[in-house]
N, C-alpha and C. Protein backbone atom coordinates (compact mmCIF):
# COMPACT_ATOMS: atom_id res chain seq x y z
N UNK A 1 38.97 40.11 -14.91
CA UNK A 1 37.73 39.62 -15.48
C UNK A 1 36.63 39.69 -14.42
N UNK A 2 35.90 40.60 -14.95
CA UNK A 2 34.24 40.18 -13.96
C UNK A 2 33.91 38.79 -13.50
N UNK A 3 33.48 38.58 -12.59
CA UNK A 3 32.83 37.29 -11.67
C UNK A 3 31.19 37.80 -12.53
N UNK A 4 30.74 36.05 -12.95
CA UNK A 4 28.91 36.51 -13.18
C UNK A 4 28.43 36.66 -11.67
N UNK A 5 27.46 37.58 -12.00
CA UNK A 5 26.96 37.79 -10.89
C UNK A 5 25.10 37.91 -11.05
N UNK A 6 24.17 37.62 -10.50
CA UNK A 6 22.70 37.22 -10.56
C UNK A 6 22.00 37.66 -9.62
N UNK A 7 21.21 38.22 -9.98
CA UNK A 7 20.19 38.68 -8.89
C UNK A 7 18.91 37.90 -8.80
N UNK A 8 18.77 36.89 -7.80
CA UNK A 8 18.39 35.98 -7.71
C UNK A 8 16.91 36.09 -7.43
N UNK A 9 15.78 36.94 -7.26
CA UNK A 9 15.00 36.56 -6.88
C UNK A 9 14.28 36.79 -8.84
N UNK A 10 14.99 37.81 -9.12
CA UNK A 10 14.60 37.95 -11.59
C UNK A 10 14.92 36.96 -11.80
N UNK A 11 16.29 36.37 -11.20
CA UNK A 11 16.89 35.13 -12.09
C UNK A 11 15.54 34.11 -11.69
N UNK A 12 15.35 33.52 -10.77
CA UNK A 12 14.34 32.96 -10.63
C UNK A 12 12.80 32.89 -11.06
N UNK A 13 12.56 33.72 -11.11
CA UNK A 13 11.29 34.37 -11.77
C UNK A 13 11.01 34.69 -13.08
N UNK A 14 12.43 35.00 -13.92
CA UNK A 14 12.53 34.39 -15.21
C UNK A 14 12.73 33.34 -15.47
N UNK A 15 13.09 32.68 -15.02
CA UNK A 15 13.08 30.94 -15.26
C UNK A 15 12.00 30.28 -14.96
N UNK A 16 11.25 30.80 -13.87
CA UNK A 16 9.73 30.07 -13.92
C UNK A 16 8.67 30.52 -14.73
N UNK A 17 9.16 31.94 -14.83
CA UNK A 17 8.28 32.06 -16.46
C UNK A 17 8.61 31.13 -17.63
N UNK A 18 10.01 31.38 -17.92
CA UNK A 18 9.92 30.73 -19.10
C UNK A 18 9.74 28.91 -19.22
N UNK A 19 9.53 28.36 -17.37
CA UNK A 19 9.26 27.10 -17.78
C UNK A 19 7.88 27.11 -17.72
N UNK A 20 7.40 28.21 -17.23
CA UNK A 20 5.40 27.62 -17.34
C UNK A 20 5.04 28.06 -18.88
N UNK A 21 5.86 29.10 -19.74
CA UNK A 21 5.58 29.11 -20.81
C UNK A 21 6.09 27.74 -21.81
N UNK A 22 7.13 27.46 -21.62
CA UNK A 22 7.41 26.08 -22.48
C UNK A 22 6.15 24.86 -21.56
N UNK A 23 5.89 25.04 -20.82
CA UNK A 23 5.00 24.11 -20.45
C UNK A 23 3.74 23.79 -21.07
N UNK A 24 3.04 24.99 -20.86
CA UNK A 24 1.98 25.44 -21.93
C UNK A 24 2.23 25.24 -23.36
N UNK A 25 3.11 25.59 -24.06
CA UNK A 25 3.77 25.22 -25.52
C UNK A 25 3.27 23.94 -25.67
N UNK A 26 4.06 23.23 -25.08
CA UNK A 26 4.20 21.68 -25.43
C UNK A 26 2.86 20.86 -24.86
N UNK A 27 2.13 21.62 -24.11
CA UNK A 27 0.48 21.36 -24.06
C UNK A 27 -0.24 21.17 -25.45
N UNK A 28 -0.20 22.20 -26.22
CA UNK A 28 -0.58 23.21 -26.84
C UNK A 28 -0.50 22.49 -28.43
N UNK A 29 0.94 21.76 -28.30
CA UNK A 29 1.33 20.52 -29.34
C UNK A 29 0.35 20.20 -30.44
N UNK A 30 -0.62 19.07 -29.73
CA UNK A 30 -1.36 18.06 -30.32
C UNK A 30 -2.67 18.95 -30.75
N UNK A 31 -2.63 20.48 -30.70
CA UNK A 31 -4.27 21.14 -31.28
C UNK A 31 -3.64 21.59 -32.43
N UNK A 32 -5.11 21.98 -33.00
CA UNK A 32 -4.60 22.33 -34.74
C UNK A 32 -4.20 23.85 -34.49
N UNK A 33 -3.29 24.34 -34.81
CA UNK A 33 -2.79 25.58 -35.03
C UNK A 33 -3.20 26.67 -35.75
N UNK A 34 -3.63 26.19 -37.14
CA UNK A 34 -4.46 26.79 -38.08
C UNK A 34 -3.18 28.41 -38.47
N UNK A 35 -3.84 29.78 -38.72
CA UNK A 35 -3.15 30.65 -39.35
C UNK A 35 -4.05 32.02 -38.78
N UNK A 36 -3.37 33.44 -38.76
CA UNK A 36 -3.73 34.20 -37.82
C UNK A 36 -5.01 34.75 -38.02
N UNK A 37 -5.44 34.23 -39.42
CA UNK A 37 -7.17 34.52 -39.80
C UNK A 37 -8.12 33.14 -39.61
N UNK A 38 -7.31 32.19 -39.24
CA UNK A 38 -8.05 31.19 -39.31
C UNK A 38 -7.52 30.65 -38.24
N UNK A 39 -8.08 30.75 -36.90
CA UNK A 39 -7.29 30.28 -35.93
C UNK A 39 -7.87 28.74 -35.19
N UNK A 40 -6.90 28.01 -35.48
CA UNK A 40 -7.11 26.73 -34.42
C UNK A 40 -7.34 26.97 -32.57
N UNK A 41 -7.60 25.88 -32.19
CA UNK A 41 -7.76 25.72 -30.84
C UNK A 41 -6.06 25.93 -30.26
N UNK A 42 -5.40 25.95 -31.24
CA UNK A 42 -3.93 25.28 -30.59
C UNK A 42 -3.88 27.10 -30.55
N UNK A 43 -3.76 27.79 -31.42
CA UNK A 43 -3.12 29.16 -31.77
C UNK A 43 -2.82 30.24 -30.78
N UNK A 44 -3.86 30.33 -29.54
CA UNK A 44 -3.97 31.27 -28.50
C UNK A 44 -3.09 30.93 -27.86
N UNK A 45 -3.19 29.80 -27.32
CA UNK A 45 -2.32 29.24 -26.21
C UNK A 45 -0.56 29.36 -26.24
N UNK A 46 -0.44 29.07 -27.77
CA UNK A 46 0.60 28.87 -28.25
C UNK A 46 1.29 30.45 -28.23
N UNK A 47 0.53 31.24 -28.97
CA UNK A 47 0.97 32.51 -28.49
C UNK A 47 1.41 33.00 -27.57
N UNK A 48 0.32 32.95 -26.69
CA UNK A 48 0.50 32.97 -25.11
C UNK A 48 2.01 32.52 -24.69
N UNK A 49 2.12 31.34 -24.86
CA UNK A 49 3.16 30.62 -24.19
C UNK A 49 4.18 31.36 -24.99
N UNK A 50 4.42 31.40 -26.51
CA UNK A 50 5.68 32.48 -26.84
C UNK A 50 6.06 33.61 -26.26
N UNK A 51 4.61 34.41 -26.09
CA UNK A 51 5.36 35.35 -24.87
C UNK A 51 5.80 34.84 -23.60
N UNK A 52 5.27 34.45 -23.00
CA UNK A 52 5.72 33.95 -21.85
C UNK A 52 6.87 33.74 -21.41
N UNK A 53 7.43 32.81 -22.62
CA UNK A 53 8.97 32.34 -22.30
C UNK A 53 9.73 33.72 -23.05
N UNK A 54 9.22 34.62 -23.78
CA UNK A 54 9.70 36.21 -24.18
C UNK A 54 10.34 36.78 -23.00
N UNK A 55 9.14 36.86 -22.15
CA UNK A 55 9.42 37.63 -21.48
C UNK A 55 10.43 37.19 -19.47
N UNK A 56 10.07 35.85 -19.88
CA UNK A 56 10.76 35.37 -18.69
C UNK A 56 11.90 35.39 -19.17
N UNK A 57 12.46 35.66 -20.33
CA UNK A 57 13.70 35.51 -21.05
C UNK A 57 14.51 36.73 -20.69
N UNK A 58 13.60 37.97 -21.09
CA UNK A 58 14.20 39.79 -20.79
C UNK A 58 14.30 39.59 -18.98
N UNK A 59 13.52 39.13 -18.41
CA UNK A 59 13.56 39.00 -16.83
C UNK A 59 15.14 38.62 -16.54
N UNK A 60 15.15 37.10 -16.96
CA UNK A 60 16.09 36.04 -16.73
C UNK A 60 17.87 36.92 -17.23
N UNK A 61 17.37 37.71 -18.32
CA UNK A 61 18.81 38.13 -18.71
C UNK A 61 18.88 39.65 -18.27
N UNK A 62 17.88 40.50 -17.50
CA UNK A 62 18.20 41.84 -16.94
C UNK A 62 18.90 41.18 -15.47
N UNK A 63 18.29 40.12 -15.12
CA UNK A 63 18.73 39.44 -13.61
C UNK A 63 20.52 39.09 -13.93
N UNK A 64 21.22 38.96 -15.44
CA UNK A 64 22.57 38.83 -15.07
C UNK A 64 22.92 39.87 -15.13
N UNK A 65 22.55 41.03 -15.52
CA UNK A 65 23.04 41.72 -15.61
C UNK A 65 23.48 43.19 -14.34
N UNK A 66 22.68 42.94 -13.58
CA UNK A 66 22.25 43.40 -12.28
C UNK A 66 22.57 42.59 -10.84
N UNK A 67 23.10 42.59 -10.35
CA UNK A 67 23.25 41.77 -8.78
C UNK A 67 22.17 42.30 -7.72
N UNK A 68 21.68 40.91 -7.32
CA UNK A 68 20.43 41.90 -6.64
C UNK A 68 20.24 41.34 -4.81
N UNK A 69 19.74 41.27 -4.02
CA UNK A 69 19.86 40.82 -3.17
C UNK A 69 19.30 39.46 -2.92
N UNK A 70 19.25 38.64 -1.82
CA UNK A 70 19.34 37.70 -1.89
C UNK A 70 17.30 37.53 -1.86
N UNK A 71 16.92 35.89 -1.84
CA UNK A 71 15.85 35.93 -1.68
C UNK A 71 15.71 36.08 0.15
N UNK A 72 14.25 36.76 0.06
CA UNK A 72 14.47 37.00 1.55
C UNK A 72 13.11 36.08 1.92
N UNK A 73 12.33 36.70 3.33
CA UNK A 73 11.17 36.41 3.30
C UNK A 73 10.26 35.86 2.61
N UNK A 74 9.42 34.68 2.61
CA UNK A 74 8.63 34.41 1.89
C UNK A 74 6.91 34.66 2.39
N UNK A 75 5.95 35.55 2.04
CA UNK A 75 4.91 35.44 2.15
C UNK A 75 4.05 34.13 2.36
N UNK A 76 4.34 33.80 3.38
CA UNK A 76 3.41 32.57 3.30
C UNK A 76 1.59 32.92 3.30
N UNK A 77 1.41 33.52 4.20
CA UNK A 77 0.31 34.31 4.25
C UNK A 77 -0.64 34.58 3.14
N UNK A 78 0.13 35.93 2.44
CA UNK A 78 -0.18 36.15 1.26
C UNK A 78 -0.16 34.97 0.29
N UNK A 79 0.42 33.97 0.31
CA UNK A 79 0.63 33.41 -0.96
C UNK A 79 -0.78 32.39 -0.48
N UNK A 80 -1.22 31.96 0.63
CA UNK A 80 -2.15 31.37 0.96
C UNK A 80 -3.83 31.69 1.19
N UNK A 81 -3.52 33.05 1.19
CA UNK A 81 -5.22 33.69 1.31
C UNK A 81 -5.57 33.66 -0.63
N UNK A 82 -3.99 34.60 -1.39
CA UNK A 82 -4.67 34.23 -2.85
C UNK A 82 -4.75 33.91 -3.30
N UNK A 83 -3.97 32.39 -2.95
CA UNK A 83 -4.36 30.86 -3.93
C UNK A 83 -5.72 30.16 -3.44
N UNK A 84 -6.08 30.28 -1.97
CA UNK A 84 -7.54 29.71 -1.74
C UNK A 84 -8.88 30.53 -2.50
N UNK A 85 -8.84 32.14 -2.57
CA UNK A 85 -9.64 32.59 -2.86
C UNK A 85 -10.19 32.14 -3.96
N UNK A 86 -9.43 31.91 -5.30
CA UNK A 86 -10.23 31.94 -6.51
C UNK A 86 -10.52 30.30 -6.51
N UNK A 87 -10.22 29.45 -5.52
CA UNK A 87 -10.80 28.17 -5.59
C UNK A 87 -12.43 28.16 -4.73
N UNK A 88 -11.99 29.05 -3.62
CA UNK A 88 -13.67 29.27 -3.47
C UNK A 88 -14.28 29.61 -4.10
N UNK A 89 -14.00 30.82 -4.98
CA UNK A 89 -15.03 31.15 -6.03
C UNK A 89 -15.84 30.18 -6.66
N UNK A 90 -14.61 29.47 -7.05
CA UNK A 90 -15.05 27.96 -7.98
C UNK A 90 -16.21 27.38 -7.54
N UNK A 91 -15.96 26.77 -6.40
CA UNK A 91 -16.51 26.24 -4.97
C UNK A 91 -17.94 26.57 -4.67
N UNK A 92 -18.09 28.15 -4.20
CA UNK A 92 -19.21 28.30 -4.02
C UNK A 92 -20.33 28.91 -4.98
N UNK A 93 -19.70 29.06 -6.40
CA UNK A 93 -20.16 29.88 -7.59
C UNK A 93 -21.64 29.68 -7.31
N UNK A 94 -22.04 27.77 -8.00
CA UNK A 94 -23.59 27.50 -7.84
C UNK A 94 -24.20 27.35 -7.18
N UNK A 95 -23.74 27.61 -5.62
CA UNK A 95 -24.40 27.15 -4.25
C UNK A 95 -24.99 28.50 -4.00
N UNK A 96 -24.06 29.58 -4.06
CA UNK A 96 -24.05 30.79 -3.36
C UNK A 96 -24.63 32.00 -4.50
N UNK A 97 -24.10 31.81 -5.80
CA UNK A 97 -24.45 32.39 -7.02
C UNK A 97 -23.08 33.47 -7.07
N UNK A 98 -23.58 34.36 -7.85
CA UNK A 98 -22.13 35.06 -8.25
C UNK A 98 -21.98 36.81 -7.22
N UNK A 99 -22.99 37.00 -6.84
CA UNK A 99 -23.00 38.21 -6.13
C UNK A 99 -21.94 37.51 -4.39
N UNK A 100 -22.70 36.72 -3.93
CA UNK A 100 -22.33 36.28 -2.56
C UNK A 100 -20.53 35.61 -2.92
N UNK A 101 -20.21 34.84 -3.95
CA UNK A 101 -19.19 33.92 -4.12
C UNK A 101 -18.25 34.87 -4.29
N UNK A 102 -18.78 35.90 -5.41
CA UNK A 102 -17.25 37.50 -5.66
C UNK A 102 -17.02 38.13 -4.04
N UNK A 103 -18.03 38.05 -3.47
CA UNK A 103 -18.03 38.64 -2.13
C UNK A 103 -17.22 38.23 -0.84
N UNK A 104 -17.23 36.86 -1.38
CA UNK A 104 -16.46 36.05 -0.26
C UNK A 104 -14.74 35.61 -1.04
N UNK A 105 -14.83 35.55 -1.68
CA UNK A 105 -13.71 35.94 -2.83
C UNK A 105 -12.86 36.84 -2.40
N UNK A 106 -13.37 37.96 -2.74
CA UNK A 106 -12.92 39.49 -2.42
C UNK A 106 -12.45 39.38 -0.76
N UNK A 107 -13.09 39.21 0.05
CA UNK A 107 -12.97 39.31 1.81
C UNK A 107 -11.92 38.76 2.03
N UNK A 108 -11.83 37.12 1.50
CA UNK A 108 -10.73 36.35 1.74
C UNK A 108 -8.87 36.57 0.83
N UNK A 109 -9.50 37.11 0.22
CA UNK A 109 -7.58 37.85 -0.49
C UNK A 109 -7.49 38.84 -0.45
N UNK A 110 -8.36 39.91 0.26
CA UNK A 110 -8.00 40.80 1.16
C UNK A 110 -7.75 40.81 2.47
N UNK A 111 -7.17 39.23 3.19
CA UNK A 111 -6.79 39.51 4.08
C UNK A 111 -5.04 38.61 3.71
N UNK A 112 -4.76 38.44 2.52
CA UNK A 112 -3.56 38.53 2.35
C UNK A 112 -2.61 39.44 2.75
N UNK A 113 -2.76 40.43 2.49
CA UNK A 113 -2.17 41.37 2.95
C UNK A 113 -2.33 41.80 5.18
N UNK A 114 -1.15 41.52 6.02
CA UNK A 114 -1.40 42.05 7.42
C UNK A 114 -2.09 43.76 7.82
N UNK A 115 -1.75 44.39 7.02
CA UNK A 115 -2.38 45.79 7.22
C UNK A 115 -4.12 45.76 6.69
N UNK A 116 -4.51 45.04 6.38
CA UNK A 116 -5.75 44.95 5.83
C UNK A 116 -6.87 45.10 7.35
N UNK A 117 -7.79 46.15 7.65
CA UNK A 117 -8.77 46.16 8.84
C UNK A 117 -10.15 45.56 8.14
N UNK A 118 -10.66 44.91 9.00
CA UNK A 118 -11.80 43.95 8.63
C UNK A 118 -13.35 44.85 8.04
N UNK A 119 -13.01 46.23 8.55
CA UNK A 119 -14.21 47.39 7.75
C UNK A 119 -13.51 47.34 6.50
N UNK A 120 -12.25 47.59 6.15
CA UNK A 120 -11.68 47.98 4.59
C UNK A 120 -11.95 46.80 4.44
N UNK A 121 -12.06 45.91 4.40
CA UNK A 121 -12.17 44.61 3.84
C UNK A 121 -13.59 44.23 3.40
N UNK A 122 -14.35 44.44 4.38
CA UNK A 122 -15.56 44.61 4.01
C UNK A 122 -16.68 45.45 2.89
N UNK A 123 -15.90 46.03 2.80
CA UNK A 123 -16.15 47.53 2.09
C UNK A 123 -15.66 47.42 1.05
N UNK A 124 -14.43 46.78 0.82
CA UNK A 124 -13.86 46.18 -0.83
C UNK A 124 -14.78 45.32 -1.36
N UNK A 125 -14.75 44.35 -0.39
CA UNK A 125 -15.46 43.16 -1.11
C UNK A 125 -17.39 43.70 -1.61
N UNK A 126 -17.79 44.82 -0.54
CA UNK A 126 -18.98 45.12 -1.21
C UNK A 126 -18.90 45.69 -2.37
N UNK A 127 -18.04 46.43 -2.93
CA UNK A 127 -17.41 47.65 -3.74
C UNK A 127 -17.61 46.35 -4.91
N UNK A 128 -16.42 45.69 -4.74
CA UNK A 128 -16.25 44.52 -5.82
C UNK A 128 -17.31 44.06 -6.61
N UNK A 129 -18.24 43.68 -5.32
CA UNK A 129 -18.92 42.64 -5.84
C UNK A 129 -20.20 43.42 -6.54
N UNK A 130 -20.15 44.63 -5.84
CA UNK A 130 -21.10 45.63 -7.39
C UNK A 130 -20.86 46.00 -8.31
N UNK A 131 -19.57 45.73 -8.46
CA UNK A 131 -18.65 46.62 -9.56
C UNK A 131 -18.88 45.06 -10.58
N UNK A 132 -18.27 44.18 -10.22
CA UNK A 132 -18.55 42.79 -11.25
C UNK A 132 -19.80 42.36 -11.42
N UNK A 133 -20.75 42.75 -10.60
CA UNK A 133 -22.48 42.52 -11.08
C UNK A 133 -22.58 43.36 -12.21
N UNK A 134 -22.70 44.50 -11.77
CA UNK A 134 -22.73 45.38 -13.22
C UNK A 134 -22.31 45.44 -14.94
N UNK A 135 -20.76 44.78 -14.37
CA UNK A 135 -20.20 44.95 -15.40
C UNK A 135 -20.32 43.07 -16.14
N UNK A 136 -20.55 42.38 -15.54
CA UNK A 136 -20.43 41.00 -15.73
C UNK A 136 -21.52 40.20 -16.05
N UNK A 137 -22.45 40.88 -15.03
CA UNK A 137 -24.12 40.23 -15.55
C UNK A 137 -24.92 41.27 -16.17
N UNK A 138 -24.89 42.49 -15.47
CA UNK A 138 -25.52 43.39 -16.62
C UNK A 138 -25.25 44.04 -17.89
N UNK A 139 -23.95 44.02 -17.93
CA UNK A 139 -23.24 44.86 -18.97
C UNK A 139 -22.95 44.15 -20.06
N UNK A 140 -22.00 42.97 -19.71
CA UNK A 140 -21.90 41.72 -20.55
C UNK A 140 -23.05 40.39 -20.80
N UNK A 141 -23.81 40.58 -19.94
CA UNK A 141 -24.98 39.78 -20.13
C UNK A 141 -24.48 37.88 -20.00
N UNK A 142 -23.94 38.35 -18.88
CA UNK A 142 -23.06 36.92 -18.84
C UNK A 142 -24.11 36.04 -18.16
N UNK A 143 -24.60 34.80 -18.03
CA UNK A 143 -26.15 33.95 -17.26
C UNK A 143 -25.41 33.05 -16.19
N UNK A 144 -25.19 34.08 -15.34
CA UNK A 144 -24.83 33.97 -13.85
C UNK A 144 -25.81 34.07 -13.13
N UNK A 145 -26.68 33.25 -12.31
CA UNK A 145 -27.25 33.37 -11.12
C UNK A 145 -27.19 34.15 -10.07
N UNK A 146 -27.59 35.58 -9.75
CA UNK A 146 -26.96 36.48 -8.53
C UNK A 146 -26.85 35.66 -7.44
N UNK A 147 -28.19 35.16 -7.13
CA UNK A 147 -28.33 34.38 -5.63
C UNK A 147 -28.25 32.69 -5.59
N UNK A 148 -27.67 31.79 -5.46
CA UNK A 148 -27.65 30.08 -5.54
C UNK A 148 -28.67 29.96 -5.04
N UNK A 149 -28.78 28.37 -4.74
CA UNK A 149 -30.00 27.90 -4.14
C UNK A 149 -29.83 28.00 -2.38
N UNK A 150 -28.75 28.09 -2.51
CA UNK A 150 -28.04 27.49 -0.71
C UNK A 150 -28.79 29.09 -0.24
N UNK A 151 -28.63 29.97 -0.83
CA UNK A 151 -29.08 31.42 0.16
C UNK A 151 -30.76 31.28 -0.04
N UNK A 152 -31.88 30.59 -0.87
CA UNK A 152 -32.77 30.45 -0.85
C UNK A 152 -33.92 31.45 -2.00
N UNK A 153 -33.37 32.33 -2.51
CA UNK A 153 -33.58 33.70 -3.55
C UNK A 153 -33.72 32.59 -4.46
């Protein structure tokens, strides 16, 4: 008889999918649900979260089926430049406005990565932050402030 065997870093990673999707679910509870032409506040979310736990499910069960190596290394680094970034965004959105905040955004989770040189970095984040002006305030007509008050514009 086969021994189960798990490849632990899917097995894991399907299981935290499928608990942030049941998490969300049971958020999701107390809104009206409504029907797929008539959609409640509850309906997106709820969706959402069905896939979620879908697919942490195909993860969770390709991981028994496969033996994989162990967990190794953990990015601390990485996992810390791209969880701060999109809180600065937050942060400096109305101070700085949306041109300067994507900019500093961009700089700072590009240095998640150790191979990252501070010209490529620079050069992304300018890239970026024209690429989401365009498409975000001009294109979509979204009423974002380019410049905050803090830069003085």
């Amino acid at each position: 008889m086969k021994s189960l065997s798990i490849d632990p870093v899917n097995g894991l990673c399907g299981a935290l999918l499928m608990l942030a999707g049941l998490f969300f679910a049971v958020q999701s509870v107390g809104l009206e649900i409504g029907t797929a032409f008539r959609m409640g506040p509850g309906y997106f979310p709820l969706v959402l979260s069905i896939i979620l736990i879908g697919l942490g499910a195909i993860v969770f069960i390709s991981a028994l089926r496969h033996s994989g190596e162990p967990i190794g290394h953990i990015a601390w680094r990485g996992m810390l430049f791209i969880l701060v970034a999109p809180l600065l965004f937050g942060l400096l959105l109305r101070g700085l406005g949306f041109v300067p905040s994507i900019f500093v955004t961009a700089l700072v989770a590009s240095f998640a990565s150790t191979r990252m040189k501070p010209l490529h970095a620079l050069v992304i984040a300018s890239l970026l932050a024209a690429f989401t002006t365009i498409v975000f305030i001009y294109g979509l007509g979204l009423p974002f402030r380019l410049f905050g008050p803090w830069i003085g514009f």
